[in-house]
Protein backbone atom coordinates (compact mmCIF):
# COMPACT_ATOMS: atom_id res chain seq x y z
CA UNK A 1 13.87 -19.07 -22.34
CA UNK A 2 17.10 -20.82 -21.72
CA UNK A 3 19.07 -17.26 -21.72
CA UNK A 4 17.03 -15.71 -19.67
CA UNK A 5 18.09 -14.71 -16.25
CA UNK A 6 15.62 -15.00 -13.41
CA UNK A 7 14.78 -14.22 -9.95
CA UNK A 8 15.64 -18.01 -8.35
CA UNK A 9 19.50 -18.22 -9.78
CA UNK A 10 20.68 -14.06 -8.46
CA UNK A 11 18.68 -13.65 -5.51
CA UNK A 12 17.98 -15.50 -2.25
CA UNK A 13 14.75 -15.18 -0.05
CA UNK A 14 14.80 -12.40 2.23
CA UNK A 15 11.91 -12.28 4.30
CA UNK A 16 8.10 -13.37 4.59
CA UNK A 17 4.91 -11.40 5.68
CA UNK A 18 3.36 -12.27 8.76
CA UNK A 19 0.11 -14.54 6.55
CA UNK A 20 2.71 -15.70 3.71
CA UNK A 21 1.15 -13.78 1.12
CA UNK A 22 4.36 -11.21 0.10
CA UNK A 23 7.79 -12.56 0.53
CA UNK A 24 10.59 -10.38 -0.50
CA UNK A 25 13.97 -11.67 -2.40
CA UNK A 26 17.14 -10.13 -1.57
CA UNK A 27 19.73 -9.74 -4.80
CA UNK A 28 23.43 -8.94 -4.32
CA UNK A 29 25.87 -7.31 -6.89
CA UNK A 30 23.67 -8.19 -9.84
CA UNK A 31 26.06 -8.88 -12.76
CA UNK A 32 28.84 -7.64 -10.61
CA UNK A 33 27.86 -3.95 -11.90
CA UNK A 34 29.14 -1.21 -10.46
CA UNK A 35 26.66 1.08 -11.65
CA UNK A 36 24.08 -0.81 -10.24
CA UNK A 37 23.38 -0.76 -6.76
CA UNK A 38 24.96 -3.27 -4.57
CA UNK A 39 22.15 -4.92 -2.76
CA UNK A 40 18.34 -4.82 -4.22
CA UNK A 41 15.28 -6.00 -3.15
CA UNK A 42 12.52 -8.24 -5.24
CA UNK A 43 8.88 -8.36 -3.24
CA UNK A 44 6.25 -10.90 -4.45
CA UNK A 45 2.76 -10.54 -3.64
CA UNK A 46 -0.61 -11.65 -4.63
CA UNK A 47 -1.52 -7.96 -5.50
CA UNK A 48 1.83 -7.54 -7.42
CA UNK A 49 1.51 -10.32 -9.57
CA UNK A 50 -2.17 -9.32 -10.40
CA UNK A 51 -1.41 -5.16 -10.82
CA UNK A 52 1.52 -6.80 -13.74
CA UNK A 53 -0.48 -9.06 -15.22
CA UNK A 54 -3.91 -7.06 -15.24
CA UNK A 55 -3.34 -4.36 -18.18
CA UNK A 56 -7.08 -4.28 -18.31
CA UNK A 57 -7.61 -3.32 -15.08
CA UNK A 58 -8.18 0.78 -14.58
CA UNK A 59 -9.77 2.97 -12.09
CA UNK A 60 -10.71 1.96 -8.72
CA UNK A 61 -9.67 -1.78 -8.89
CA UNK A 62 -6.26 -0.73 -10.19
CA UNK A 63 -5.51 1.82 -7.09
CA UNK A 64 -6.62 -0.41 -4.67
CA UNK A 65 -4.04 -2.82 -6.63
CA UNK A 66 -1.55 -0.18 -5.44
CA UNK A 67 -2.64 0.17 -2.30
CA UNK A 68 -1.93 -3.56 -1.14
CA UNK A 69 0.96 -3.18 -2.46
CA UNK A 70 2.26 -0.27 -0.19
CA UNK A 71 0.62 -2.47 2.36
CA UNK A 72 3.17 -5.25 1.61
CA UNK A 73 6.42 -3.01 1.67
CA UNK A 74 5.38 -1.90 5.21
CA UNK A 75 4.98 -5.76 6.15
CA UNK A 76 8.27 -6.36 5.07
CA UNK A 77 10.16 -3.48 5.52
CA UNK A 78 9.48 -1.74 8.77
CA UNK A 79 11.51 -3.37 10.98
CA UNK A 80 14.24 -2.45 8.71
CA UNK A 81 13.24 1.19 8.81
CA UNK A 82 12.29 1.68 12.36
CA UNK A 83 13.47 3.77 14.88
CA UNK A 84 14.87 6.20 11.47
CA UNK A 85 14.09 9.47 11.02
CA UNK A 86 11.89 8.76 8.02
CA UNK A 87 10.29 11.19 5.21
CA UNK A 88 8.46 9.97 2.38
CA UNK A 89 8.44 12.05 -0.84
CA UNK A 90 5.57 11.35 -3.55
CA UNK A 91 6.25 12.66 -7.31
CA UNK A 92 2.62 13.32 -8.31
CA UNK A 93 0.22 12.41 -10.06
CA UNK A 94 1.62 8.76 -10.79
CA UNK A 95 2.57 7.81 -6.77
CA UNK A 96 -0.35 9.11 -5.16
CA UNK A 97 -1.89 6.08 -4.66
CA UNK A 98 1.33 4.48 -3.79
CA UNK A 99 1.07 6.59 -0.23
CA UNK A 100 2.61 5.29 2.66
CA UNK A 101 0.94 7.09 5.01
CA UNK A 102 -2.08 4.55 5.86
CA UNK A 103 0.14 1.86 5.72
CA UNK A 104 2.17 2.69 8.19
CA UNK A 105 -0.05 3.64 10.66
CA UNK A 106 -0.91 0.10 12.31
CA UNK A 107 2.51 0.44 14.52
CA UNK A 108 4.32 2.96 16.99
CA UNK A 109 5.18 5.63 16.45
CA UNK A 110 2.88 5.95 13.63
CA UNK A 111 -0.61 4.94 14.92
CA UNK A 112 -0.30 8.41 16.78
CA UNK A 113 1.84 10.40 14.25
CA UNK A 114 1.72 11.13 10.54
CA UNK A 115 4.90 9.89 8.23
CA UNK A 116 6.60 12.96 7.28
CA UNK A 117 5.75 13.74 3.70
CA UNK A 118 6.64 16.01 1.05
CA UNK A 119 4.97 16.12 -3.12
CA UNK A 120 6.79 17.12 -5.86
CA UNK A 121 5.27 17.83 -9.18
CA UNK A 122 7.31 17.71 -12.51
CA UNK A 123 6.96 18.80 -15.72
CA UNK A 124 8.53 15.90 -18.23
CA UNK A 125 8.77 16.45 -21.67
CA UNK A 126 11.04 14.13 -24.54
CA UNK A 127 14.26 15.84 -25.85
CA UNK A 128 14.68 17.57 -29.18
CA UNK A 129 16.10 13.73 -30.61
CA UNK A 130 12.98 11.85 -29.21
CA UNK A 131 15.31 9.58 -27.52
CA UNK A 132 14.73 10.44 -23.70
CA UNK A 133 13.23 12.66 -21.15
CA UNK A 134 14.02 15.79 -19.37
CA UNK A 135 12.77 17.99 -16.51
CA UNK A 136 11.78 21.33 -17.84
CA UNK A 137 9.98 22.34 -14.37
CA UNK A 138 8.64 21.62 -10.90
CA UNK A 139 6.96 22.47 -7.67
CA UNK A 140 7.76 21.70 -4.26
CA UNK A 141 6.06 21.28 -1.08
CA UNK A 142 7.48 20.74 1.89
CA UNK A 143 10.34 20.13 3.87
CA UNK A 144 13.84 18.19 2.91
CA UNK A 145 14.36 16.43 6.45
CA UNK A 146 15.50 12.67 7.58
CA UNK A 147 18.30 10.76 7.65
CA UNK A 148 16.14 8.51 5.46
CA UNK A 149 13.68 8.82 2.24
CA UNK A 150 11.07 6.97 1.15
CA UNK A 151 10.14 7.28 -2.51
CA UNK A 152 7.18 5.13 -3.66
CA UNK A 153 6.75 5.34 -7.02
CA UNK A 154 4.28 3.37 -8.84
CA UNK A 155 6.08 3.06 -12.77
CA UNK A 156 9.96 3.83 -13.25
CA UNK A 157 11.23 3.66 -16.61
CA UNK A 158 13.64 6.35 -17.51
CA UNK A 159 14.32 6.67 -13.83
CA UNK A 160 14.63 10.98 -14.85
CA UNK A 161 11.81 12.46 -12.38
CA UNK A 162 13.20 11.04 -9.65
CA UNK A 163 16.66 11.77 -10.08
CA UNK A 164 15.82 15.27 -10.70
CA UNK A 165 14.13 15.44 -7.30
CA UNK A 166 17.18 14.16 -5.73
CA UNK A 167 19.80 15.82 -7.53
CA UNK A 168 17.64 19.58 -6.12
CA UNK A 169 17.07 17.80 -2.88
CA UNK A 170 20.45 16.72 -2.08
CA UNK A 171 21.38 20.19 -2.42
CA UNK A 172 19.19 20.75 0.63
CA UNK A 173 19.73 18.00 2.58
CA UNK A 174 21.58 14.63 2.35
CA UNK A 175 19.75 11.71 3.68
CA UNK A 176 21.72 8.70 4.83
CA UNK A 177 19.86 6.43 2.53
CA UNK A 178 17.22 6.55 0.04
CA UNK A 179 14.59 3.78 -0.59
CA UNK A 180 12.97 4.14 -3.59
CA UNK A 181 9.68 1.35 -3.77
CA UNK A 182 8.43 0.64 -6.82
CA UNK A 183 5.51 -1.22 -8.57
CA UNK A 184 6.81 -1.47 -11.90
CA UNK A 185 10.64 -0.08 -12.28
CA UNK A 186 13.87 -0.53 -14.36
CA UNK A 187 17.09 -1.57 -13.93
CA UNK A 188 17.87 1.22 -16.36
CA UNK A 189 15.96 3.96 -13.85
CA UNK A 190 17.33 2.92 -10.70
CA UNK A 191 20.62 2.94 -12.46
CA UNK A 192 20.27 6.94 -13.49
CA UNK A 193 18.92 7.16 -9.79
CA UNK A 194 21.47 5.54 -8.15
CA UNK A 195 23.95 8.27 -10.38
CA UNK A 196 22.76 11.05 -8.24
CA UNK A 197 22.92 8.77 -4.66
CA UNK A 198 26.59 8.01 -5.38
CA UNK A 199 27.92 11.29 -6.24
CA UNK A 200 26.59 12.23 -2.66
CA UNK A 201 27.48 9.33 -0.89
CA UNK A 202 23.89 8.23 0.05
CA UNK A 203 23.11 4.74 0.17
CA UNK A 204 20.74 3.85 -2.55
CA UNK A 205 18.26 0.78 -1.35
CA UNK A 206 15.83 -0.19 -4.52
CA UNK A 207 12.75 -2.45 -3.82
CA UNK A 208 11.07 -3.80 -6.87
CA UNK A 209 8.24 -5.97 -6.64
CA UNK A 210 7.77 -9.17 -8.66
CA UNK A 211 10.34 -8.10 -11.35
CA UNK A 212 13.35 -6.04 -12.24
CA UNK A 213 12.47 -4.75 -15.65
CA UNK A 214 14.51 -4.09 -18.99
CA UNK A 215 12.78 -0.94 -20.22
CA UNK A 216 12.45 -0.56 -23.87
CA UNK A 217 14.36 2.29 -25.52
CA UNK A 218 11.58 2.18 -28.39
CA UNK A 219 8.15 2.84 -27.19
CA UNK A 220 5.13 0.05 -28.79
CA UNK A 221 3.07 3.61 -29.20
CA UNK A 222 4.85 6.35 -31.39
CA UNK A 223 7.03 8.95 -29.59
CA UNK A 224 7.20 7.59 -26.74
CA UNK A 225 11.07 5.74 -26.01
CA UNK A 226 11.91 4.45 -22.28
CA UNK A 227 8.46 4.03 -21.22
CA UNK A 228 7.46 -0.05 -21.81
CA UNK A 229 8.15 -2.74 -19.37
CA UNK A 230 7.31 -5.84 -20.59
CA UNK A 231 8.37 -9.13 -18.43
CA UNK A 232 9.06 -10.42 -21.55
CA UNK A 233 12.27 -7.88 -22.70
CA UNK A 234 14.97 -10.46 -22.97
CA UNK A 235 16.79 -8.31 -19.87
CA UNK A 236 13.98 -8.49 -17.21
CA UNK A 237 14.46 -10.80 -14.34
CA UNK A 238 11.48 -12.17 -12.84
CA UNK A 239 10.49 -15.64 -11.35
CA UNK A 240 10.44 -18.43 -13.80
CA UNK A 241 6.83 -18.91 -12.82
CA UNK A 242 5.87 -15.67 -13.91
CA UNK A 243 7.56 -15.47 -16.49
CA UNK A 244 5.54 -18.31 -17.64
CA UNK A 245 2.17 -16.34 -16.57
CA UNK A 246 3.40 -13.37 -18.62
CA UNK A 247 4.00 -15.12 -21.73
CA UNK A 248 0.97 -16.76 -21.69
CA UNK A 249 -1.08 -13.52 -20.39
CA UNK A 250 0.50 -11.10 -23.27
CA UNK A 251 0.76 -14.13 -25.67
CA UNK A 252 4.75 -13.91 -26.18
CA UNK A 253 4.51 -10.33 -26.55
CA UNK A 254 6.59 -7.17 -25.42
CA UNK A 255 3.12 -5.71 -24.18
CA UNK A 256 3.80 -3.07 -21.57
CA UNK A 257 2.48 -4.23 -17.76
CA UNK A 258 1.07 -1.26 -16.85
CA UNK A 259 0.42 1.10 -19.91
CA UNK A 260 0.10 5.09 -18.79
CA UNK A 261 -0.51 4.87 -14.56
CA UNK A 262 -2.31 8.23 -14.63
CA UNK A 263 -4.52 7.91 -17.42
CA UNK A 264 -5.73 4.14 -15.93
CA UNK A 265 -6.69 5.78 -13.08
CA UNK A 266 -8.02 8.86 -14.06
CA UNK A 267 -9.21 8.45 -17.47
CA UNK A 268 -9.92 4.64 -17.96
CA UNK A 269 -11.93 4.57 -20.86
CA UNK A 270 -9.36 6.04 -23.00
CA UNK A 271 -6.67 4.57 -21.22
CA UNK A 272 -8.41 1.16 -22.01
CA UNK A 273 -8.66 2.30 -25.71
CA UNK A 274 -4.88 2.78 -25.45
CA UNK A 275 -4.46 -0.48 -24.30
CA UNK A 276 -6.32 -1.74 -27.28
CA UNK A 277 -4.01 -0.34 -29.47
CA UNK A 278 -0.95 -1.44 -28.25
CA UNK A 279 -2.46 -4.63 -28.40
CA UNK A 280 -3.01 -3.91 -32.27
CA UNK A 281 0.37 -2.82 -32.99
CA UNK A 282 2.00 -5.93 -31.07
CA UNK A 283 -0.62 -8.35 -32.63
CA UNK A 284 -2.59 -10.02 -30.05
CA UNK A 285 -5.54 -11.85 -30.89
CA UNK A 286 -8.80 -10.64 -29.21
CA UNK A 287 -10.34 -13.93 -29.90
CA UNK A 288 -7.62 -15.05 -26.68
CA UNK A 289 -8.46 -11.93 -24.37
CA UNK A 290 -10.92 -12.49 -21.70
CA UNK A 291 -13.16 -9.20 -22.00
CA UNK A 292 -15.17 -10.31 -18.62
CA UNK A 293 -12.10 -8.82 -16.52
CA UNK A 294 -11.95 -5.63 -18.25
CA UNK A 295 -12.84 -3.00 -15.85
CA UNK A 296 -13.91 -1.15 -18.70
CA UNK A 297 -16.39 -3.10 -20.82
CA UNK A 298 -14.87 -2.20 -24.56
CA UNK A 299 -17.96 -4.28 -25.67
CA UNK A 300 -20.31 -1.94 -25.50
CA UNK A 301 -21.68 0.57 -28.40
CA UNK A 302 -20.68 3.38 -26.57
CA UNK A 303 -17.08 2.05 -26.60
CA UNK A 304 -17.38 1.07 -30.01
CA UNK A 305 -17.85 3.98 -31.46
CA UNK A 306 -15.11 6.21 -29.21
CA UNK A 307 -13.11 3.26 -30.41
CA UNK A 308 -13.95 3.81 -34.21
CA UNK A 309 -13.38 7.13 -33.77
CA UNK A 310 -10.14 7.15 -32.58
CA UNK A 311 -8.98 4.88 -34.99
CA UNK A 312 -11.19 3.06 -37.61
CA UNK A 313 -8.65 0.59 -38.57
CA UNK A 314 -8.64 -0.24 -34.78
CA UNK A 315 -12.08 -0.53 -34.16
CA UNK A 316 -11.93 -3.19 -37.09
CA UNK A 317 -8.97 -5.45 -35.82
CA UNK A 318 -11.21 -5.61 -32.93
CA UNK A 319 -14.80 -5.97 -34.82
CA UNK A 320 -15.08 -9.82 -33.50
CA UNK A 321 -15.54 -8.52 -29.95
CA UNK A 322 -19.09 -7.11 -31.18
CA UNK A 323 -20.57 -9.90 -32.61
């Protein structure tokens, strides 16, 4: 733990929400990088720290997860972004619930107008090497417009989708700044991001909450490099305390926070067998896991035996939980 990097020795505190329960961090030329942003911004919140440290949470509880956490950006933020031509832009399916809209409708002008807002849909698929990903196709609706963007993105890993969007939208428009809000991003993402901002002279403004993450170039499922973010990569910079409340959670583990965003929310029972696996692969012992705040109750026969068939060496690592 001693080489580890966090939040209290780069960054200094920023602001605080009106009831103290999100306060944001403000970190300046981290490592004094020059690829890297100059200033970035680390939010902590009560629904942060829970959507990071809640793999087994899926569905409904997880979304609403998301929603708070929109809710605390707008706390934060919009006196920082008021009075600016704003557009949001959401790269579906994964930042749907991440919408701004509702949040920022409890102040002017916004309790009488909708936040401008465009959706983009990619097509990602991983590279003849299996090393990263690439943009093969899209679809676009509406209008490139504002001096400056919103993106909300729930998970940023590779950082590619989003990049992609800018790098066709700059060719429409150039914003004078670009916020990109996420739940659960890399430094490595916002890096390839901030790429396509600085070739164009836009000012890139990233706001993490509760950790800037090392993403893993090897995946902890097969085929699948640049997707994990673990708080405990050696390269992630959180809070020492949770840090602490990671190791203990994902018992010194590289488990991913937040597993496949989509698939929790819109397939949670196999996105909860997923999660099971992972846990295989890294080791965890189900004999520590609290299965009472699964939102998915893997205890049951029905789970069982989807579990057994997807895997019967699985559903035997985890044959204790059926006793």
């Amino acid at each position: 733990m001693t080489d580890r990097t966090f939040l209290e020795s780069v960054g200094k505190p920023y602001s605080i929400n009106a009831i103290g329960n999100a306060r944001a961090w403000e970190v300046r030329d981290l490592r004094n990088d020059r690829t890297i942003p100059s200033l970035i911004y680390v939010v902590e919140s009560d629904a942060g720290q829970q959507f990071l440290l809640g793999r087994e949470i899926s569905g409904r509880p997880k979304f609403n997860l998301i929603r708070y956490i929109a809710k605390s950006f707008v706390e934060l933020f919009f006196e920082q972004v008021s009075g600016k031509e704003l557009c949001q832009y959401l790269i579906l399916e994964g930042a749907y619930p991440f919408d701004l809209q509702y949040a920022f409708g409890f102040a002017p002008p916004y309790d009488r107008l909708l936040l401008q807002t465009g959706f983009i849909k990619l097509q990602r698929v991983l590279n003849r090497e299996g090393t990263d990903w690439e943009i093969h196709s899209g679809n676009f609706m509406g209008e490139y417009q504002g001096d400056t963007w919103l993106i909300p993105d729930t998970a940023i890993a590779s950082g590619s989708t989003i990049a992609h969007f800018l790098r066709n939208g700059f060719a429409h428009h150039l914003p004078k700044q670009v916020y990109v809000i996420t739940a659960c991003g890399s430094l490595e993402g916002i890096q390839r991001i901030y790429q396509e901002c600085s070739e164009k002279n836009v000012e890139l403004i990233p706001v993490f909450f509760e950790c800037i993450f090392e993403v893993s170039k090897v995946g902890n499922l097969p085929r699948l490099p640049l997707t994990d973010l673990s708080m405990i990569s050696p390269g992630s910079i959180t809070t020492k305390q949770l840090y602490e409340k990671a190791f203990r959670r994902y018992q010194d583990t590289r488990m991913c926070c937040v597993g496949d965003i989509g698939e929790s929310l819109e397939d949670p029972a196999n996105y909860s067998i997923r999660t099971l696996w992972e846990m295989q692969i890294l080791g965890m012992d189900p004999k520590r896991e609290d299965w009472d705040g699964w939102t998915i109750d893997v205890r049951t026969e029905e789970m069982k035996k989807r579990i057994h068939d997807f895997n019967p060496s699985l559903a035997d690592y985890f044959k204790e939980i059926w006793k």
